[in-house]
N, C-alpha and C. Protein backbone atom coordinates (compact mmCIF):
# COMPACT_ATOMS: atom_id res chain seq x y z
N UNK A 1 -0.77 23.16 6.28
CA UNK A 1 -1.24 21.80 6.53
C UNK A 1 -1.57 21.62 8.00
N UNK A 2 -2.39 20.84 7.98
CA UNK A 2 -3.04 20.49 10.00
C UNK A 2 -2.01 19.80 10.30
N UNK A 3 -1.99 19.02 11.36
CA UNK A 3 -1.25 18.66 12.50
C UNK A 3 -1.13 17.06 11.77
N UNK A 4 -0.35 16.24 12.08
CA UNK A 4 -0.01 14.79 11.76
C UNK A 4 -0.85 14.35 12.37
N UNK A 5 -1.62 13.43 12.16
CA UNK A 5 -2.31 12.36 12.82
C UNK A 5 -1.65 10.91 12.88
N UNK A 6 -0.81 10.17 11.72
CA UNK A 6 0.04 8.70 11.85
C UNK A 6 0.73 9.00 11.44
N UNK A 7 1.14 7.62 11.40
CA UNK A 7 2.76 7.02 10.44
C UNK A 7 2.19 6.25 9.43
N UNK A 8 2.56 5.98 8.44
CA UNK A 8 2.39 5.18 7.38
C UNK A 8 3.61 4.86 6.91
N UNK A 9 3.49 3.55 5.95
CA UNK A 9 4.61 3.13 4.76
C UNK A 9 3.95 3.66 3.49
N UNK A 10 4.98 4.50 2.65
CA UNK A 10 4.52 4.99 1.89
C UNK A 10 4.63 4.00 0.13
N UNK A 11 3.70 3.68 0.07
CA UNK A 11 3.63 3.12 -1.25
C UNK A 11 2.88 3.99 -2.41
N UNK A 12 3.75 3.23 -3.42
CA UNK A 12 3.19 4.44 -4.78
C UNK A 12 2.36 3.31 -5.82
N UNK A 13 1.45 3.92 -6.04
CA UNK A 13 0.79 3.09 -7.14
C UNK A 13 0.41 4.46 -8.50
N UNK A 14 0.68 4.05 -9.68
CA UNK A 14 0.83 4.40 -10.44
C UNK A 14 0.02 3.94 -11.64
N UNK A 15 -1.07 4.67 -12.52
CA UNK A 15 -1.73 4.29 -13.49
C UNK A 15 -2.26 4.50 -14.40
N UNK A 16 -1.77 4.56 -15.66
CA UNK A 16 -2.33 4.89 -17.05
C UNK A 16 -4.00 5.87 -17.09
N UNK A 17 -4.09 7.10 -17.66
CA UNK A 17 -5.26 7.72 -17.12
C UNK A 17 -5.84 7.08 -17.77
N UNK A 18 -5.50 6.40 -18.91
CA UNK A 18 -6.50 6.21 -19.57
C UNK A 18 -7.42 4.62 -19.56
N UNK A 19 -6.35 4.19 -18.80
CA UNK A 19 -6.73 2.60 -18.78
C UNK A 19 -7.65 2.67 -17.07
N UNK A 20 -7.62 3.43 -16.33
CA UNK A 20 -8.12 4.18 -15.07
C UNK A 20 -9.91 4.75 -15.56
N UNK A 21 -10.09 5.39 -16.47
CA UNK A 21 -10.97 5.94 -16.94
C UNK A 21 -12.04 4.76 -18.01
N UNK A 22 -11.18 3.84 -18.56
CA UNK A 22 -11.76 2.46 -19.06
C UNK A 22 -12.13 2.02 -18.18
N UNK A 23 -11.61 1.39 -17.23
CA UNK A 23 -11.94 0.67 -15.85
C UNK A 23 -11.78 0.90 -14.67
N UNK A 24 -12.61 1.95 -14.38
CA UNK A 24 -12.46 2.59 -12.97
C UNK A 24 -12.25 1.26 -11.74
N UNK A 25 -13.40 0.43 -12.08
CA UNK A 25 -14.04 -0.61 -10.69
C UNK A 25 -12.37 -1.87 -10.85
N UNK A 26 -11.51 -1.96 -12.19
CA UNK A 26 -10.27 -2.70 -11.78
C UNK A 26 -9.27 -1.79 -11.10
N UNK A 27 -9.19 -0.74 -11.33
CA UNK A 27 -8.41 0.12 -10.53
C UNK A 27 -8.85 0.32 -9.03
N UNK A 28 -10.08 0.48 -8.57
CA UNK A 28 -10.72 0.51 -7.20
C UNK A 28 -10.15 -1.05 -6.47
N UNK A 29 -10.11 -1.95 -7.22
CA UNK A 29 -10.27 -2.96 -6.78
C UNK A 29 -8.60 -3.37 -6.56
N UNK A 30 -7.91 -2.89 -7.61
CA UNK A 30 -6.70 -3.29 -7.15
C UNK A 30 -6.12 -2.46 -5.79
N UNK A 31 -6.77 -1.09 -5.66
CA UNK A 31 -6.00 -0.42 -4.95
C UNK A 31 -6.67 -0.82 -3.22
N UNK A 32 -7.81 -1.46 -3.78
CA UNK A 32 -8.28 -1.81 -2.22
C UNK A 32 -7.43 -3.68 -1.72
N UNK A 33 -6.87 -4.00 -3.06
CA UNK A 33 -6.52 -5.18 -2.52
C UNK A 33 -4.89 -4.74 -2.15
N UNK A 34 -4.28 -3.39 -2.49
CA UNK A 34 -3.03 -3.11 -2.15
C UNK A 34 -3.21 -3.09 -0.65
N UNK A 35 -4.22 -1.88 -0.48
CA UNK A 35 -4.61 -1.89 1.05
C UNK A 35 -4.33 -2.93 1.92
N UNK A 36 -5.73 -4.11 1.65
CA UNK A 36 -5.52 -4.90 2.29
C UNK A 36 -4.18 -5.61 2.56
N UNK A 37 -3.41 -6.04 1.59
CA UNK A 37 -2.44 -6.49 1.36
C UNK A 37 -1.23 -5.55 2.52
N UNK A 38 -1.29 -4.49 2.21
CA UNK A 38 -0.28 -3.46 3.07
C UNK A 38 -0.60 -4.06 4.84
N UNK A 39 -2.32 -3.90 4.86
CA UNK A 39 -2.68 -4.35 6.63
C UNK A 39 -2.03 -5.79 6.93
N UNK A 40 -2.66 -6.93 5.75
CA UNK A 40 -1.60 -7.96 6.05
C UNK A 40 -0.32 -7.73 6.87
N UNK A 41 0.44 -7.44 5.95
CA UNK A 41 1.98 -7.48 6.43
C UNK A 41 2.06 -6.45 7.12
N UNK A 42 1.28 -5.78 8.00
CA UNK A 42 1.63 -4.72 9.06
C UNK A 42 0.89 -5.50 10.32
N UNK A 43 -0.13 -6.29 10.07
CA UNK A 43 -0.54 -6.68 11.22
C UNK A 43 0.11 -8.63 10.89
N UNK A 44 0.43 -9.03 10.39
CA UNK A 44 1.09 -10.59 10.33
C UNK A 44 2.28 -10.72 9.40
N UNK A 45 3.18 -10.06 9.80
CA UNK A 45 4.22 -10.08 8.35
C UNK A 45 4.83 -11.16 8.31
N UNK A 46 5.35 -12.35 9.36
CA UNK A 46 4.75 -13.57 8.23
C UNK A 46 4.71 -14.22 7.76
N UNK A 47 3.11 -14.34 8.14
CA UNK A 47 1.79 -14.94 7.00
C UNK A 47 1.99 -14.11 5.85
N UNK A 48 2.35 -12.65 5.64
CA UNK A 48 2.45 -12.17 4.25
C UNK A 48 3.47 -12.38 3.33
N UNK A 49 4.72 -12.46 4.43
CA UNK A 49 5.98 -13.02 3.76
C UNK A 49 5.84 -14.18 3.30
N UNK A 50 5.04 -15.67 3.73
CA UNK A 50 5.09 -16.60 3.36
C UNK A 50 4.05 -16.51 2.02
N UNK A 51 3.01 -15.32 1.98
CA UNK A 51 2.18 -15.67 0.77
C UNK A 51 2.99 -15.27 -0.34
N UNK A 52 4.02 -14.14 -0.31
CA UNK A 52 4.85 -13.83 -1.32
C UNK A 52 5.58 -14.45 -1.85
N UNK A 53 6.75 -15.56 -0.86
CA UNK A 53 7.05 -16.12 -1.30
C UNK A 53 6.44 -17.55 -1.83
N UNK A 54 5.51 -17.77 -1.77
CA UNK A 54 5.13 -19.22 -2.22
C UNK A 54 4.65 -18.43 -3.79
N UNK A 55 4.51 -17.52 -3.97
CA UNK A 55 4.17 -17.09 -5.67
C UNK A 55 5.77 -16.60 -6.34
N UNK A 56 7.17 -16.79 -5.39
CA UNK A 56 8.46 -16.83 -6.03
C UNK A 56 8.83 -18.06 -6.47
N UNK A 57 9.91 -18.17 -7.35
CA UNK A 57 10.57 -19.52 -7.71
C UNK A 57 11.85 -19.05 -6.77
N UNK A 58 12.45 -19.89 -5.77
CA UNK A 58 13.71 -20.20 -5.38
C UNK A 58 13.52 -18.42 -4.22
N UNK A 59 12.17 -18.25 -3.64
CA UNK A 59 12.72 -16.87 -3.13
C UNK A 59 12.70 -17.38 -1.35
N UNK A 60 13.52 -16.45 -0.76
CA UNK A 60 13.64 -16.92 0.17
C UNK A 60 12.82 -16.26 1.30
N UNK A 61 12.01 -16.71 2.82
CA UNK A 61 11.56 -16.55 2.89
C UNK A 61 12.16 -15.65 4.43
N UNK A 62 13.62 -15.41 5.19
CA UNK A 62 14.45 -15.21 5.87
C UNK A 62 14.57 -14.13 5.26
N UNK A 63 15.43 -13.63 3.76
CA UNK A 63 15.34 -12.42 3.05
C UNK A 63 14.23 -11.70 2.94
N UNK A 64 13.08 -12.22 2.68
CA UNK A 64 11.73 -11.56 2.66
C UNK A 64 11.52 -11.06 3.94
N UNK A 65 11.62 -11.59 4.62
CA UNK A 65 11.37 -11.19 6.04
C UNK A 65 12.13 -10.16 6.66
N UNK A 66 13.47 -10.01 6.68
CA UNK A 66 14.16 -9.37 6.46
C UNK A 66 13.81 -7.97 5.83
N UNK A 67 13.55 -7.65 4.29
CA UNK A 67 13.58 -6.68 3.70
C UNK A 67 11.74 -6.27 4.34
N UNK A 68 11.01 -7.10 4.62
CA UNK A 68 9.40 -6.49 5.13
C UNK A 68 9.80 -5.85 6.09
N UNK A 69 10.96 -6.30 7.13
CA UNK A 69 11.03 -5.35 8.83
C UNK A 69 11.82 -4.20 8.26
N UNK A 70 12.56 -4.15 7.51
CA UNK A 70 13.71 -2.83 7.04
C UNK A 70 12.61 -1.78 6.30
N UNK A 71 11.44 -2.41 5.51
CA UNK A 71 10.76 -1.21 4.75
C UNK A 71 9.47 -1.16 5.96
N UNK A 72 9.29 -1.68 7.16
CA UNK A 72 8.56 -0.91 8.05
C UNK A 72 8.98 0.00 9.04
N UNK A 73 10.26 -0.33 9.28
CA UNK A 73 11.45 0.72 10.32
C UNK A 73 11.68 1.66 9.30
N UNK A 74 11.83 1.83 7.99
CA UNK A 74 12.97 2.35 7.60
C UNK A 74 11.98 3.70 6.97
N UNK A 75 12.19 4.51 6.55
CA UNK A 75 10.72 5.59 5.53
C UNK A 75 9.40 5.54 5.84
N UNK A 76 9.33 5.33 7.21
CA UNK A 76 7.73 5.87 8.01
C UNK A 76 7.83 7.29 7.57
N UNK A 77 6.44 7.79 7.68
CA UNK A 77 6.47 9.56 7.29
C UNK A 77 5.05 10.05 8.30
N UNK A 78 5.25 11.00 8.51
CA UNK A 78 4.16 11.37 9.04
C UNK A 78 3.32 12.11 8.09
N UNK A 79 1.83 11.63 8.04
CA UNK A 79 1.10 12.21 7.01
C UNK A 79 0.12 12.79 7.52
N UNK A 80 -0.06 14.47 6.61
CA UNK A 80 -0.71 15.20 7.16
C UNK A 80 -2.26 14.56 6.78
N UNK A 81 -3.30 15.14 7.93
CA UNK A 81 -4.55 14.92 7.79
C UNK A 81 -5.23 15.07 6.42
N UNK A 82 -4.98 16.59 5.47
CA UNK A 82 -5.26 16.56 4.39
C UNK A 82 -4.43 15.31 3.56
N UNK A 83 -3.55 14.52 3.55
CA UNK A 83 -3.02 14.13 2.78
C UNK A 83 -3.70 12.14 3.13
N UNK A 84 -4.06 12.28 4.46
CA UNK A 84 -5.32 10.95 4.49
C UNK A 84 -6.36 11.14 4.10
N UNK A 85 -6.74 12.44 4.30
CA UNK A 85 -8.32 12.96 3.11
C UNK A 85 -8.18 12.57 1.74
N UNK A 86 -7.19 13.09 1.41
CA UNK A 86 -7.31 12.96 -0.46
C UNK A 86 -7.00 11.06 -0.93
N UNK A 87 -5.71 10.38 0.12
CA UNK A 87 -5.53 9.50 0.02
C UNK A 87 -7.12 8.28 0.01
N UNK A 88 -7.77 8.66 1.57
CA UNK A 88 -9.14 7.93 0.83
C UNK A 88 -10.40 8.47 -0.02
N UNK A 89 -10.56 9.25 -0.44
CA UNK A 89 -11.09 10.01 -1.58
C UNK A 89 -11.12 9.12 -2.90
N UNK A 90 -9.15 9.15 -3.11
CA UNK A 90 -9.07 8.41 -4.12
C UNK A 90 -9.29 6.72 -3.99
N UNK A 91 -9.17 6.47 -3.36
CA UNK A 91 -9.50 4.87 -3.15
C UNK A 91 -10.83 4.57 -3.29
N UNK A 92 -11.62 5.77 -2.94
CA UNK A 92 -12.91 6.02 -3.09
C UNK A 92 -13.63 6.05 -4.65
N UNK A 93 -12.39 6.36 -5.17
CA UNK A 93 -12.53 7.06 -6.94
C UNK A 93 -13.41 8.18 -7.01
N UNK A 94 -12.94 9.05 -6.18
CA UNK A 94 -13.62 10.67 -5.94
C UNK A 94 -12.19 10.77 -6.99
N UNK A 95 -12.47 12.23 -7.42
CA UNK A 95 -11.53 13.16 -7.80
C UNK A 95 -11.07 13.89 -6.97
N UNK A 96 -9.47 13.75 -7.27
CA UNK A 96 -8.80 15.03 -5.60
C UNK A 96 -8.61 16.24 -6.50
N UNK A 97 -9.05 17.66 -5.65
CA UNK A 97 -8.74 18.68 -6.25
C UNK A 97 -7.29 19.06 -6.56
């Protein structure tokens, strides 16, 4: 593998091949609104904490805040260059080898 280029938070998204292959452009679309969503709360966490919680019943918005700074300190990884290649590829809805 090449040399690290960042840090990232590593999130997993996960999806039925077959419901992926029905609807490629809802899968593109969700995974570009994860994106965005991820830059949110890395660049205003928050404005993101408060959008989360206003779609909770009774959630708090001190705890939210809370658990957003612990999962940006906490499981940063350094990701190799091939592994930001394939990462936008697929966001791309290329096929990764």
């Amino acid at each position: 593998m090449g040399a690290s280029i960042a840090t990232a938070i590593v999130v997993a998204v996960i999806v039925n091949p077959a419901f992926a292959a029905a609807k490629p452009e809802a899968v593109k679309g969700f995974l570009r609104a994860v994106i965005a969503g991820t830059h949110l709360a890395i660049k205003e966490p928050e404005r993101a904490v408060d959008e989360v919680v206003s779609r909770m019943d009774g959630g708090s918005r001190d705890l939210e805040l809370e658990r957003l700074q612990t999962a940006a300190q906490a499981d940063a990884i350094m990701m190799e260059r091939e592994d930001w290649y394939a990462l936008w590829e697929a966001a791309q809805g290329r096929k990764i080898p």
